[in-house]
PDB file of N, CA and C in Angstrom:
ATOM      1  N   UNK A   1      94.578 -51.541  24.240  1.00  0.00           N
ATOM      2  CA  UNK A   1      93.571 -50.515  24.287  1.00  0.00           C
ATOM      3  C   UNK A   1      94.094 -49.364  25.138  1.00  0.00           C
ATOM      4  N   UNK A   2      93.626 -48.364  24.642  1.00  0.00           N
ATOM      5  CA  UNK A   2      94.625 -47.057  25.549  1.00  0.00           C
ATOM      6  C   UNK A   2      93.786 -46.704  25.978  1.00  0.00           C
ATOM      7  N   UNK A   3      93.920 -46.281  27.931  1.00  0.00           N
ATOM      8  CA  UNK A   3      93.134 -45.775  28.579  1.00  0.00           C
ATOM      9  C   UNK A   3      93.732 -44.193  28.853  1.00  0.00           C
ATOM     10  N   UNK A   4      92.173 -43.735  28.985  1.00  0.00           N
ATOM     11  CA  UNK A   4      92.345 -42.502  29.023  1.00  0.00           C
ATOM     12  C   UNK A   4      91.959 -41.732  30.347  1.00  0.00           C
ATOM     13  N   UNK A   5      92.972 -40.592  31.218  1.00  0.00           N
ATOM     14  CA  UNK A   5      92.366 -40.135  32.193  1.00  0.00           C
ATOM     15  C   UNK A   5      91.844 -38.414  32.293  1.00  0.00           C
ATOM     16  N   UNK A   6      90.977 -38.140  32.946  1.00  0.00           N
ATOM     17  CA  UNK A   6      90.627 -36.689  32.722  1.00  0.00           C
ATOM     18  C   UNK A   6      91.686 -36.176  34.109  1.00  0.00           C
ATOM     19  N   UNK A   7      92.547 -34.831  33.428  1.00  0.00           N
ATOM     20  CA  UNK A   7      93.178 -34.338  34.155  1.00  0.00           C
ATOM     21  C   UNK A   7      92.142 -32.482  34.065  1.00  0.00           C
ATOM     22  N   UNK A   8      92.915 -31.569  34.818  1.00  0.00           N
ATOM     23  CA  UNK A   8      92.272 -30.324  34.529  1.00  0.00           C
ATOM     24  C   UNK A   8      92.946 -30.003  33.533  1.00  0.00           C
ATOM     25  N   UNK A   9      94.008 -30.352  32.959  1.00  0.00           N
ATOM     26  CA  UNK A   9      94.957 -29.637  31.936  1.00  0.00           C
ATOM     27  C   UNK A   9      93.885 -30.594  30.060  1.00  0.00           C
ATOM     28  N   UNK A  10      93.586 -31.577  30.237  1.00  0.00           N
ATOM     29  CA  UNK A  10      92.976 -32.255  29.151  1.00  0.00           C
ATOM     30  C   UNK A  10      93.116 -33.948  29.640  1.00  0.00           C
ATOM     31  N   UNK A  11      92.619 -34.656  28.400  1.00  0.00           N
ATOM     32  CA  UNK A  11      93.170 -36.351  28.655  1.00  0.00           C
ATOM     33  C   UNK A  11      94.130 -36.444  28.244  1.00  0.00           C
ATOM     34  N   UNK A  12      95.128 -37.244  29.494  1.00  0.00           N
ATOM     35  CA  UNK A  12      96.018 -38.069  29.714  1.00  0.00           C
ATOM     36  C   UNK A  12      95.744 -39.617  29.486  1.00  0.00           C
ATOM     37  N   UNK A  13      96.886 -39.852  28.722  1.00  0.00           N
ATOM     38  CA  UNK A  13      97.067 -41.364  27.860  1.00  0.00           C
ATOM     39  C   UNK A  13      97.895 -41.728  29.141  1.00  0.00           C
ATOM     40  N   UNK A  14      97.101 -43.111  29.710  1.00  0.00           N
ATOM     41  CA  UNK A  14      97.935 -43.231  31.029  1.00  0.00           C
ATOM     42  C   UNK A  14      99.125 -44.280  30.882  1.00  0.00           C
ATOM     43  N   UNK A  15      99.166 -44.969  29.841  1.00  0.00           N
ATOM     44  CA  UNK A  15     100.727 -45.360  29.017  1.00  0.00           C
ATOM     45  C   UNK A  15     101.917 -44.492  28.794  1.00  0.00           C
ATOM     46  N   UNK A  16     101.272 -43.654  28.264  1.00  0.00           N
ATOM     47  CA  UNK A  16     102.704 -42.988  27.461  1.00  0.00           C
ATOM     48  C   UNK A  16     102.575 -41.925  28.709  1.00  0.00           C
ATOM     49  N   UNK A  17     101.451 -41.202  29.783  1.00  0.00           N
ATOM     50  CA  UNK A  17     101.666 -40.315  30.220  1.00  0.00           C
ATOM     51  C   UNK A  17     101.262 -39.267  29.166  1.00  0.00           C
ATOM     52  N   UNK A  18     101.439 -38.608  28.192  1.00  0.00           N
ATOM     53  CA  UNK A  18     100.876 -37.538  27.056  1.00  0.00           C
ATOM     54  C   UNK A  18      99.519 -37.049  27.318  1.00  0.00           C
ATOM     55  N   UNK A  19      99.370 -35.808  27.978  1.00  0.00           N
ATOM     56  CA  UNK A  19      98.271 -35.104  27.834  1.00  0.00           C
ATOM     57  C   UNK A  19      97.751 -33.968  26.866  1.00  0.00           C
ATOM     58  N   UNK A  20      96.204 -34.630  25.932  1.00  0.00           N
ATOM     59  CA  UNK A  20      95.722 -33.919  24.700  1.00  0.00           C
ATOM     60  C   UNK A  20      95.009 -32.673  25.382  1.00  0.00           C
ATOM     61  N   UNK A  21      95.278 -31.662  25.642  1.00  0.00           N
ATOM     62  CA  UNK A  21      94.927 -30.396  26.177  1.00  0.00           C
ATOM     63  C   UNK A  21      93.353 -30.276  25.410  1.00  0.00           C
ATOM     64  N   UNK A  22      92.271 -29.864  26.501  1.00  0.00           N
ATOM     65  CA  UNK A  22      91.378 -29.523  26.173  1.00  0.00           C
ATOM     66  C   UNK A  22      90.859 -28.176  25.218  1.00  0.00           C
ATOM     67  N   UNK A  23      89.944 -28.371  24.414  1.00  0.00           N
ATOM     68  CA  UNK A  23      89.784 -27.113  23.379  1.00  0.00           C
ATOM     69  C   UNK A  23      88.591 -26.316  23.946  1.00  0.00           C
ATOM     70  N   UNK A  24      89.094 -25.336  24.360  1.00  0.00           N
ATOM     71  CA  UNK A  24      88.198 -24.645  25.225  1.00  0.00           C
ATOM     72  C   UNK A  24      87.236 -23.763  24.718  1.00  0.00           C
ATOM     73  N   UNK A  25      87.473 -23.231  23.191  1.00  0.00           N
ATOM     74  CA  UNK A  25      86.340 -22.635  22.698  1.00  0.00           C
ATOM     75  C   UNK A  25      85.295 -23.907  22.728  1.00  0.00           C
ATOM     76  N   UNK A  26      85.566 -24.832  22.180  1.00  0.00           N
ATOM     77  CA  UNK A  26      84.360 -26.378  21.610  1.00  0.00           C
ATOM     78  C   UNK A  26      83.921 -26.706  22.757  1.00  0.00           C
ATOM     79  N   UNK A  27      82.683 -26.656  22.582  1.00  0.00           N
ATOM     80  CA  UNK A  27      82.140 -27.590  24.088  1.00  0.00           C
ATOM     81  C   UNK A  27      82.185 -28.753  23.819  1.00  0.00           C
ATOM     82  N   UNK A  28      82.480 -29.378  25.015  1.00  0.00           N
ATOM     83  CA  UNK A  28      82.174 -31.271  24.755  1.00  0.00           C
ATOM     84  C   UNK A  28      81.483 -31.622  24.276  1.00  0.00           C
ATOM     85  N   UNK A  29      81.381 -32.864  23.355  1.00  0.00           N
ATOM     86  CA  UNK A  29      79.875 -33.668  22.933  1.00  0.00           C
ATOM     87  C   UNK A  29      79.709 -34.234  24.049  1.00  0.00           C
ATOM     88  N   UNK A  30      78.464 -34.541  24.334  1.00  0.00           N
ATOM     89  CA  UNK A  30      77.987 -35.753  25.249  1.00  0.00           C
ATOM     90  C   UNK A  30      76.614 -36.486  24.918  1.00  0.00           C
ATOM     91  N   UNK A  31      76.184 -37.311  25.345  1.00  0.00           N
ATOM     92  CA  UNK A  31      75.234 -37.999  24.510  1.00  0.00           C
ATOM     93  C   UNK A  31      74.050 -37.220  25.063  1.00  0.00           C
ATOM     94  N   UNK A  32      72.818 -37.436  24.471  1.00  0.00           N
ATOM     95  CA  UNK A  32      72.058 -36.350  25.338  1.00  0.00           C
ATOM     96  C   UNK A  32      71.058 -37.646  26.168  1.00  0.00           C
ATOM     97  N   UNK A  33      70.554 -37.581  26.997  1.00  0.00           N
ATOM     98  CA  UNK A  33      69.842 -38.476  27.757  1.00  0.00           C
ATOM     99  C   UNK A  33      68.465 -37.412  28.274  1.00  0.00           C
ATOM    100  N   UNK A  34      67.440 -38.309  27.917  1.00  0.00           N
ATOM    101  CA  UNK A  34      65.953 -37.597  28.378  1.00  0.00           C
ATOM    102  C   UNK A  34      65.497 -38.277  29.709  1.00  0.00           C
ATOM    103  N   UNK A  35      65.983 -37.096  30.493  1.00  0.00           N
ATOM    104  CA  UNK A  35      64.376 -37.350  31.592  1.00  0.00           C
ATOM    105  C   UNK A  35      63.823 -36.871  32.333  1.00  0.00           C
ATOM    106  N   UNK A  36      62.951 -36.392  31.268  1.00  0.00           N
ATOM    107  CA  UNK A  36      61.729 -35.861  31.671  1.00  0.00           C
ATOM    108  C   UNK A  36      60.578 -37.022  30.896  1.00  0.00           C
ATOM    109  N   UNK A  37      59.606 -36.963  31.682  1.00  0.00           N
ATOM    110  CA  UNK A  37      58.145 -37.513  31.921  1.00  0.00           C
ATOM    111  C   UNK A  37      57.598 -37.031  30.171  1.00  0.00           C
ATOM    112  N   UNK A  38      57.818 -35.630  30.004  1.00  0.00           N
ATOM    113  CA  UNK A  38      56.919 -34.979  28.790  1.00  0.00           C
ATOM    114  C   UNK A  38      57.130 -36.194  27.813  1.00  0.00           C
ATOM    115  N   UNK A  39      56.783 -35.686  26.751  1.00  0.00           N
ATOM    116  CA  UNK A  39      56.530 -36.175  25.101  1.00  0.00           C
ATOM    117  C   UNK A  39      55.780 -35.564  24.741  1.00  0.00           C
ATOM    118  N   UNK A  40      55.750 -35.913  23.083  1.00  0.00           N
ATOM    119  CA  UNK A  40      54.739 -35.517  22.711  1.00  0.00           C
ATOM    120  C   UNK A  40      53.493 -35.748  22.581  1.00  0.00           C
ATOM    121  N   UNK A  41      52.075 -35.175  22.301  1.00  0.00           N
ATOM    122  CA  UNK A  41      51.093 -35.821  22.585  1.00  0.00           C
ATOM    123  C   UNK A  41      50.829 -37.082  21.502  1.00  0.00           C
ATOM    124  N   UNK A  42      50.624 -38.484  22.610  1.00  0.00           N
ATOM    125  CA  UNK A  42      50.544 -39.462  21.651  1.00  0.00           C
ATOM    126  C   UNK A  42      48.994 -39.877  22.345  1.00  0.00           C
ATOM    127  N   UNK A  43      48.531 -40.653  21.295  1.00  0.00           N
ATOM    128  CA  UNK A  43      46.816 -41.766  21.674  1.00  0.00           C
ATOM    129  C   UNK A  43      47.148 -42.914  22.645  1.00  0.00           C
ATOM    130  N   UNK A  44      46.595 -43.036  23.483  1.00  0.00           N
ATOM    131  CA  UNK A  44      46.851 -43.983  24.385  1.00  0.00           C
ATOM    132  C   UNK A  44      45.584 -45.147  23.610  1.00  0.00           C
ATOM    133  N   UNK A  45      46.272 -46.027  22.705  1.00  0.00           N
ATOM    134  CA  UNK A  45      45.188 -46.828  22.491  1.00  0.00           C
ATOM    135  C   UNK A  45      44.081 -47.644  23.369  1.00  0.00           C
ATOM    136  N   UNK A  46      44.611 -47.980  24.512  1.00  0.00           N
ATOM    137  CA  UNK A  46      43.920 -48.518  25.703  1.00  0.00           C
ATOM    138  C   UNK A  46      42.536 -47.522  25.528  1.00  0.00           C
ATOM    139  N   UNK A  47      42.362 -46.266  25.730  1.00  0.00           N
ATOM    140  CA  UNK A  47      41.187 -45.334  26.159  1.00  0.00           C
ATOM    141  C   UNK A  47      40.613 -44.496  24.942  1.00  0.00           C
ATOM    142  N   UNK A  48      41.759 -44.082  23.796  1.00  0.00           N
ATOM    143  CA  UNK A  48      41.203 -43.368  22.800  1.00  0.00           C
ATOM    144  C   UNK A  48      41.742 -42.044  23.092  1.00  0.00           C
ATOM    145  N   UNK A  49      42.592 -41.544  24.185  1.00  0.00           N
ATOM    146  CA  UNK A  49      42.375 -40.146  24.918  1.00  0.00           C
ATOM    147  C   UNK A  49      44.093 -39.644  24.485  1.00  0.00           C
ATOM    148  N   UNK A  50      44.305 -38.626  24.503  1.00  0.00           N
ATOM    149  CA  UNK A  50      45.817 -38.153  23.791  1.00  0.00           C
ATOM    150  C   UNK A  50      46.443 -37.540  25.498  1.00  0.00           C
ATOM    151  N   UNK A  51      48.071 -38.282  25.490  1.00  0.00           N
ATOM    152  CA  UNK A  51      48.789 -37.909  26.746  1.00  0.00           C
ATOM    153  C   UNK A  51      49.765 -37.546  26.291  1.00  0.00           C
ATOM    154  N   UNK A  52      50.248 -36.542  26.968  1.00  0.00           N
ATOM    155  CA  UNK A  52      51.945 -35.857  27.230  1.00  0.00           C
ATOM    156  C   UNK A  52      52.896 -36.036  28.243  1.00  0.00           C
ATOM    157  N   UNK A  53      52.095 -37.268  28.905  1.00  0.00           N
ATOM    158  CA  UNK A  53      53.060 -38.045  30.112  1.00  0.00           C
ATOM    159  C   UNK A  53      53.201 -38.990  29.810  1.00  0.00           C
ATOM    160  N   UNK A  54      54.584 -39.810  30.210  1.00  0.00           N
ATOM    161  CA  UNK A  54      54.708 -41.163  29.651  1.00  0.00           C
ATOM    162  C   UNK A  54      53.760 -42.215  30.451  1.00  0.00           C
ATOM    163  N   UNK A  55      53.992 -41.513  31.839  1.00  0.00           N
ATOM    164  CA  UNK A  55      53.678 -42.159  33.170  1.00  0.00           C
ATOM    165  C   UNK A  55      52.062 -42.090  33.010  1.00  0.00           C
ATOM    166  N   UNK A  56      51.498 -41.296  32.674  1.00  0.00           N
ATOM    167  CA  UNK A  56      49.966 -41.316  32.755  1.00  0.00           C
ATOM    168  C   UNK A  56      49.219 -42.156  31.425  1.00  0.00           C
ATOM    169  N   UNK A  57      49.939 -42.189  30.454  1.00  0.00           N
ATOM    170  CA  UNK A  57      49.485 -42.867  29.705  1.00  0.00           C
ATOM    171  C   UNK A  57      49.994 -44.815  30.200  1.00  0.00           C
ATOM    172  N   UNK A  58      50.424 -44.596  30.410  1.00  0.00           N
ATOM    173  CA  UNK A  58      51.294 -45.758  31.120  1.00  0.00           C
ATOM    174  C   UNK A  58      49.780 -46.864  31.999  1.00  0.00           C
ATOM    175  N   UNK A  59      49.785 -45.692  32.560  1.00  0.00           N
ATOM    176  CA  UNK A  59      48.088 -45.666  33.904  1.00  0.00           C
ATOM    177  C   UNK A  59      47.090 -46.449  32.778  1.00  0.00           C
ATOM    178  N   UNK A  60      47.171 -45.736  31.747  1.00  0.00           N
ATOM    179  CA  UNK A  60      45.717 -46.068  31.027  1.00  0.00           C
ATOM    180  C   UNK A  60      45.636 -47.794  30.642  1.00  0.00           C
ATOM    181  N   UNK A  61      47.040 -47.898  30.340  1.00  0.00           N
ATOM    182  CA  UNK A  61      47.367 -49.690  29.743  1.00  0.00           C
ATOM    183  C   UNK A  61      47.015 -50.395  31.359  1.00  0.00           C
ATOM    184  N   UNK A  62      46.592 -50.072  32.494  1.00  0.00           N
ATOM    185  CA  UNK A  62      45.792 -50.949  33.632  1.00  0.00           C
ATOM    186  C   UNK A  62      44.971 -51.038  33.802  1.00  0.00           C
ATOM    187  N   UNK A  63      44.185 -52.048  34.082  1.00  0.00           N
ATOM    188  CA  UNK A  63      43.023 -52.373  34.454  1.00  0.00           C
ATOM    189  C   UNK A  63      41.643 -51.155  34.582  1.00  0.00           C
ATOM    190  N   UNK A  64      42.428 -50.563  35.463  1.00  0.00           N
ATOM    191  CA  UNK A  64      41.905 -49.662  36.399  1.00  0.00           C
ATOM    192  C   UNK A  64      42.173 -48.051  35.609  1.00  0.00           C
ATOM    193  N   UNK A  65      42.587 -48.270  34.861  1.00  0.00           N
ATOM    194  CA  UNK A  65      42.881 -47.062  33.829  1.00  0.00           C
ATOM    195  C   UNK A  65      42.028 -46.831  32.413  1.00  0.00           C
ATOM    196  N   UNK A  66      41.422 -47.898  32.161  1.00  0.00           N
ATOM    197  CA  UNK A  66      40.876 -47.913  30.913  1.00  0.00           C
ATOM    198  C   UNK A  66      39.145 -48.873  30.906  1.00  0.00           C
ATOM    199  N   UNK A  67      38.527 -47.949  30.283  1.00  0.00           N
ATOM    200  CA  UNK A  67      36.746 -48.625  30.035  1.00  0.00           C
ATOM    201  C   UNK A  67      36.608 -49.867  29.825  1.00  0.00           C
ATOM    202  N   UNK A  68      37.753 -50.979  29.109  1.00  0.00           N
ATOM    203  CA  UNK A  68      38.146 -52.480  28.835  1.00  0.00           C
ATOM    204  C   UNK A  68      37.796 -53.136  30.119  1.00  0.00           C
ATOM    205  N   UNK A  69      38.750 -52.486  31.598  1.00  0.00           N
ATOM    206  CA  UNK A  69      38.998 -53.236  32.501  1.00  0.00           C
ATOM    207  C   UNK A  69      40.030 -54.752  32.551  1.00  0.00           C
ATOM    208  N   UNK A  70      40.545 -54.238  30.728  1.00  0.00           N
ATOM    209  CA  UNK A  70      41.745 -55.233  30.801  1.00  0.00           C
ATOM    210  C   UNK A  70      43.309 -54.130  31.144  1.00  0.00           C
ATOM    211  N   UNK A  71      44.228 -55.547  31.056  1.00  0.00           N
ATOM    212  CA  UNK A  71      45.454 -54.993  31.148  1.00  0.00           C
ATOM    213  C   UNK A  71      46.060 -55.215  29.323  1.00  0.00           C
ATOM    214  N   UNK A  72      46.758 -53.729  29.214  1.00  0.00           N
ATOM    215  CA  UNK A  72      47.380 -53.849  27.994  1.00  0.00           C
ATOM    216  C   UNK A  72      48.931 -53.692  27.951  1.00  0.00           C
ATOM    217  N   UNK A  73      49.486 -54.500  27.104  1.00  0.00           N
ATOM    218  CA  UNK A  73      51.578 -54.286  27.210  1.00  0.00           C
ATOM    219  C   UNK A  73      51.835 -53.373  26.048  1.00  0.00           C
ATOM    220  N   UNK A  74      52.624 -52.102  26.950  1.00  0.00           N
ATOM    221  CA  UNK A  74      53.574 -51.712  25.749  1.00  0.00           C
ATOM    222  C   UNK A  74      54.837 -52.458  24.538  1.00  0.00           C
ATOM    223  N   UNK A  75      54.366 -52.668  23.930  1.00  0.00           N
ATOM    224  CA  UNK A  75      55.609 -53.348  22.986  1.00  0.00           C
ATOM    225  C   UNK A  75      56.424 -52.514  22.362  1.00  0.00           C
ATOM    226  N   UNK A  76      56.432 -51.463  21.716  1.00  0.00           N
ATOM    227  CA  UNK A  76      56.933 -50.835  20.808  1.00  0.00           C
ATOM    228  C   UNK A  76      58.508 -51.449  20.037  1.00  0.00           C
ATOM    229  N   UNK A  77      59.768 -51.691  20.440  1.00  0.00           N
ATOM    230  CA  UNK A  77      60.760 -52.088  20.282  1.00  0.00           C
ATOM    231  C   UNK A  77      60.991 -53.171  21.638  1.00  0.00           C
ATOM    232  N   UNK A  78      60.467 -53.682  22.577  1.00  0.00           N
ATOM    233  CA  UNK A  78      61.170 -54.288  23.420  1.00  0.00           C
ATOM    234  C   UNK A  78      60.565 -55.579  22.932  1.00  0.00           C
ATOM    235  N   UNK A  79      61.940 -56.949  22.645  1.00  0.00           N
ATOM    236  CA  UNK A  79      61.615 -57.915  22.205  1.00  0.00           C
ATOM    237  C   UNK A  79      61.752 -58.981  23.156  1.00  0.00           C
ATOM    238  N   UNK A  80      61.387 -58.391  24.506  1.00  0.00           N
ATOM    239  CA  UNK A  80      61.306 -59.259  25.695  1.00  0.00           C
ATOM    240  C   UNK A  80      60.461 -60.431  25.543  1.00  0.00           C
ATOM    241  N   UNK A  81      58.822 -60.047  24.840  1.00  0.00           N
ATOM    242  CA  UNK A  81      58.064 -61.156  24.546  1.00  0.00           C
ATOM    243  C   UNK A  81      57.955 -62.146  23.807  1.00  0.00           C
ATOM    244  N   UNK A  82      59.772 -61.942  23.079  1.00  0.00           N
ATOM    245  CA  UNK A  82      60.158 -63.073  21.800  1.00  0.00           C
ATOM    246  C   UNK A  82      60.683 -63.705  22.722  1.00  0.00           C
ATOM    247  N   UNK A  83      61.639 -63.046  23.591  1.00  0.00           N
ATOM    248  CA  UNK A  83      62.423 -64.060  24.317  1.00  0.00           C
ATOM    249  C   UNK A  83      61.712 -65.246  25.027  1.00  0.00           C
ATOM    250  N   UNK A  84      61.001 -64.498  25.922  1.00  0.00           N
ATOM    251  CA  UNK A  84      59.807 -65.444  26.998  1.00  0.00           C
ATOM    252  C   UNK A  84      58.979 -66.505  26.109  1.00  0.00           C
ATOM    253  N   UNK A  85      58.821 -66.189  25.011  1.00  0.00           N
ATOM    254  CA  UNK A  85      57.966 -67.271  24.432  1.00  0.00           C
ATOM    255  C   UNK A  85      58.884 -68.574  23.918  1.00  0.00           C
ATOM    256  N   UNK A  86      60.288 -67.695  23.707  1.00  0.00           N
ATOM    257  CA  UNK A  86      60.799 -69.391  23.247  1.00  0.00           C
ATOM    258  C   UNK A  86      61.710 -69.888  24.312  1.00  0.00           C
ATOM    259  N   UNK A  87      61.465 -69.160  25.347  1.00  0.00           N
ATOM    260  CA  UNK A  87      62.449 -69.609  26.768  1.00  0.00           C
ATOM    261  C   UNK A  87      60.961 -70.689  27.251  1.00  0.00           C
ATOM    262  N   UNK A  88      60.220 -70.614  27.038  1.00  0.00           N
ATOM    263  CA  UNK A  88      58.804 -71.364  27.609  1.00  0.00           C
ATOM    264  C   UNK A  88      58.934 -72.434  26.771  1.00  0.00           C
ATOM    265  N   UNK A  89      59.203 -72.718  25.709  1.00  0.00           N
ATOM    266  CA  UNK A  89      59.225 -73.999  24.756  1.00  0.00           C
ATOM    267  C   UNK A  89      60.001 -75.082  25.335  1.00  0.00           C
ATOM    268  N   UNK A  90      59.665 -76.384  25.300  1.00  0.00           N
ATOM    269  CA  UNK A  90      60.442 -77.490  25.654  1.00  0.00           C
ATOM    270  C   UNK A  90      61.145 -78.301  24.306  1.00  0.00           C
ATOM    271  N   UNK A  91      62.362 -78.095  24.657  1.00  0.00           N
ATOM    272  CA  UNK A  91      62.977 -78.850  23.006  1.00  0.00           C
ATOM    273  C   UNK A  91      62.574 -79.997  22.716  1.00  0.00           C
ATOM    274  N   UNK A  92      62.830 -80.493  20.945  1.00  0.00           N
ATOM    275  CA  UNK A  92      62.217 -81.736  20.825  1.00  0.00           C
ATOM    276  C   UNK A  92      62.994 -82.260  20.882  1.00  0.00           C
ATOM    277  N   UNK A  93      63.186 -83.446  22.005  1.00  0.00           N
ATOM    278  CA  UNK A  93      64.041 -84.730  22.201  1.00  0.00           C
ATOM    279  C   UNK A  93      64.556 -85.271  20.286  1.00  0.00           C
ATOM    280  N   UNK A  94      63.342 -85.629  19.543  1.00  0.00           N
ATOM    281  CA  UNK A  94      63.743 -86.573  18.511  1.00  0.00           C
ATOM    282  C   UNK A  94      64.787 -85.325  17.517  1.00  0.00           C
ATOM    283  N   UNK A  95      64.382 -84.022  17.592  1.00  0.00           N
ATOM    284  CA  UNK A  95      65.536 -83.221  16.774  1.00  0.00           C
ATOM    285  C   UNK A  95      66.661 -83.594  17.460  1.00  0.00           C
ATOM    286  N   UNK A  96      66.689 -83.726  18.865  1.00  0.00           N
ATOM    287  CA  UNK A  96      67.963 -83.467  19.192  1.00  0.00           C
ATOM    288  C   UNK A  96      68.729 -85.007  18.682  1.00  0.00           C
ATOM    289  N   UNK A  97      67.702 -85.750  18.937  1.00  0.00           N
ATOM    290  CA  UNK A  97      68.426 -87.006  18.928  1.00  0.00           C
ATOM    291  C   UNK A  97      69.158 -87.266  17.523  1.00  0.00           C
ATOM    292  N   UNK A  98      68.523 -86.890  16.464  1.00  0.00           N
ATOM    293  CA  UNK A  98      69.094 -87.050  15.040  1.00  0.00           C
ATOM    294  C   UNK A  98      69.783 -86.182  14.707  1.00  0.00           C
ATOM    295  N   UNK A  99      69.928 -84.899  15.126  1.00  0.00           N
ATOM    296  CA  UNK A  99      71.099 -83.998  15.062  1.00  0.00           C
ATOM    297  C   UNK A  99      72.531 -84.441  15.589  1.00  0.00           C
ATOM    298  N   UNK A 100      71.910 -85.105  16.570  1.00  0.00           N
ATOM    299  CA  UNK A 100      73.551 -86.032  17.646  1.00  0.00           C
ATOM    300  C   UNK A 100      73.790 -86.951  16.666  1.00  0.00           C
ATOM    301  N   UNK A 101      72.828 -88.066  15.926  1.00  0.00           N
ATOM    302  CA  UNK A 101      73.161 -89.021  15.534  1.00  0.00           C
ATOM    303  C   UNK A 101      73.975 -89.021  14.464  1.00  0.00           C
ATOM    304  N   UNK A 102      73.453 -87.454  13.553  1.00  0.00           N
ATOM    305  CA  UNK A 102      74.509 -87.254  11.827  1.00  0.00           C
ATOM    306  C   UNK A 102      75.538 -86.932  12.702  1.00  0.00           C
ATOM    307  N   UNK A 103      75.872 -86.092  13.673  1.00  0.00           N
ATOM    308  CA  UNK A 103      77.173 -85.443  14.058  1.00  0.00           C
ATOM    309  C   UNK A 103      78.116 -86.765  14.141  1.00  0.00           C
ATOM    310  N   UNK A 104      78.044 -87.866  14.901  1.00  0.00           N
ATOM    311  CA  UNK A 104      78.244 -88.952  14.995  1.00  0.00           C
ATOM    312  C   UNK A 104      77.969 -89.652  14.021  1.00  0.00           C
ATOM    313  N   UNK A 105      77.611 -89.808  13.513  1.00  0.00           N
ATOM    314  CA  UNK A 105      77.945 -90.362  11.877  1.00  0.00           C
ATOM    315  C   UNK A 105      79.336 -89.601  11.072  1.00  0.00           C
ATOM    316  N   UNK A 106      79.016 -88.633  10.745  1.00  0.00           N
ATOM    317  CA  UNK A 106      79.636 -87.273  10.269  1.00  0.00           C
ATOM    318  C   UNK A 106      80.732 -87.680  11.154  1.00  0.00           C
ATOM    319  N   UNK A 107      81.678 -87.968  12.067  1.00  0.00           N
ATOM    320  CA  UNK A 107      82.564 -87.746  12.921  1.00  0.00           C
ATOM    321  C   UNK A 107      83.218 -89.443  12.510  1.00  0.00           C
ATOM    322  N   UNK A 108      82.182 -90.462  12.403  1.00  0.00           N
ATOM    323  CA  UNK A 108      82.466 -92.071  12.284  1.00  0.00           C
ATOM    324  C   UNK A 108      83.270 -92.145  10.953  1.00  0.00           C
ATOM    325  N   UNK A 109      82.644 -91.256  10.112  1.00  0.00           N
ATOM    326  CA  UNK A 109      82.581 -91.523   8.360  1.00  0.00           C
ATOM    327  C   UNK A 109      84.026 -90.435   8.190  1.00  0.00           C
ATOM    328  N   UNK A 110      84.737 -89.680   8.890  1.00  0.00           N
ATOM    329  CA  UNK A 110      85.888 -88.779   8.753  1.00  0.00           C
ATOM    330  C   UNK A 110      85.176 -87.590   8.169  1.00  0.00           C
ATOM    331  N   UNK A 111      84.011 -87.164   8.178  1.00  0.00           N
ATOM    332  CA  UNK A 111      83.549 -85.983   7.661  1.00  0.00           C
ATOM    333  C   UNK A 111      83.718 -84.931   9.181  1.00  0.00           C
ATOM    334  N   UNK A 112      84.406 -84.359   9.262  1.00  0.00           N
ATOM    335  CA  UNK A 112      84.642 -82.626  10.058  1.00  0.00           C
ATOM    336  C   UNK A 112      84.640 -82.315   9.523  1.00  0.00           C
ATOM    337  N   UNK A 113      83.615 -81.238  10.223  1.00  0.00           N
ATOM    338  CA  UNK A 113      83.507 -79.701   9.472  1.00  0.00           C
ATOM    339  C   UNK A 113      82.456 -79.345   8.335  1.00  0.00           C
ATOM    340  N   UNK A 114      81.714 -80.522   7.830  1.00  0.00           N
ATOM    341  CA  UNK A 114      81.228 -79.837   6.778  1.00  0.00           C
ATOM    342  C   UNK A 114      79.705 -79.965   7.190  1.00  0.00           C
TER     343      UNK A 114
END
């Protein structure tokens, strides 16, 4: 893998030493990263009420934020609550046990691999 170093002249390939001179009309890409608080206005389902803060709508999913007086979880993409639910499960002994037992069979009988 070739590492690369930033010199003022461009990147330097720190193997060979070879520096790719920077193109000075092109600006760099860089990834863009948000942070700021704004958005756009979305419904805070907790209350019914439309926010342009992440953080204040955030408020509304507490207790103490919303007419419910419950607490509500953002889910949108985070599949944290798949994980936790099957990290909470206790395996079943008898799968495991008959899964061991064909492997061991399967291993007695010259069957690897299949």
């Amino acid at each position: 893998m070739t590492t690369y170093v930033f010199t003022p002249d461009g990147l330097m390939d720190k193997s060979t030493g070879l520096v790719t001179p920077f193109n000075r009309d092109a600006p760099i890409k860089m990834p863009r990263i948000n942070t700021s608080d704004e958005q756009e206005p979305l419904m805070s389902m907790a209350d019914g009420k439309m926010y342009t803060s992440k953080a204040a709508m955030r408020e509304s999913y507490k207790p103490s934020g919303n007419p419910q007086g419950a607490t509500f979880v953002e889910i949108g993409d985070d599949q944290s609550y798949k994980k936790q639910a099957t990290a909470n499960r206790k395996p079943d002994e008898n799968l495991i046990r008959e899964a061991t037992e064909r492997a061991y069979a399967d291993l007695s009988a010259g069957r690897l691999g299949e």
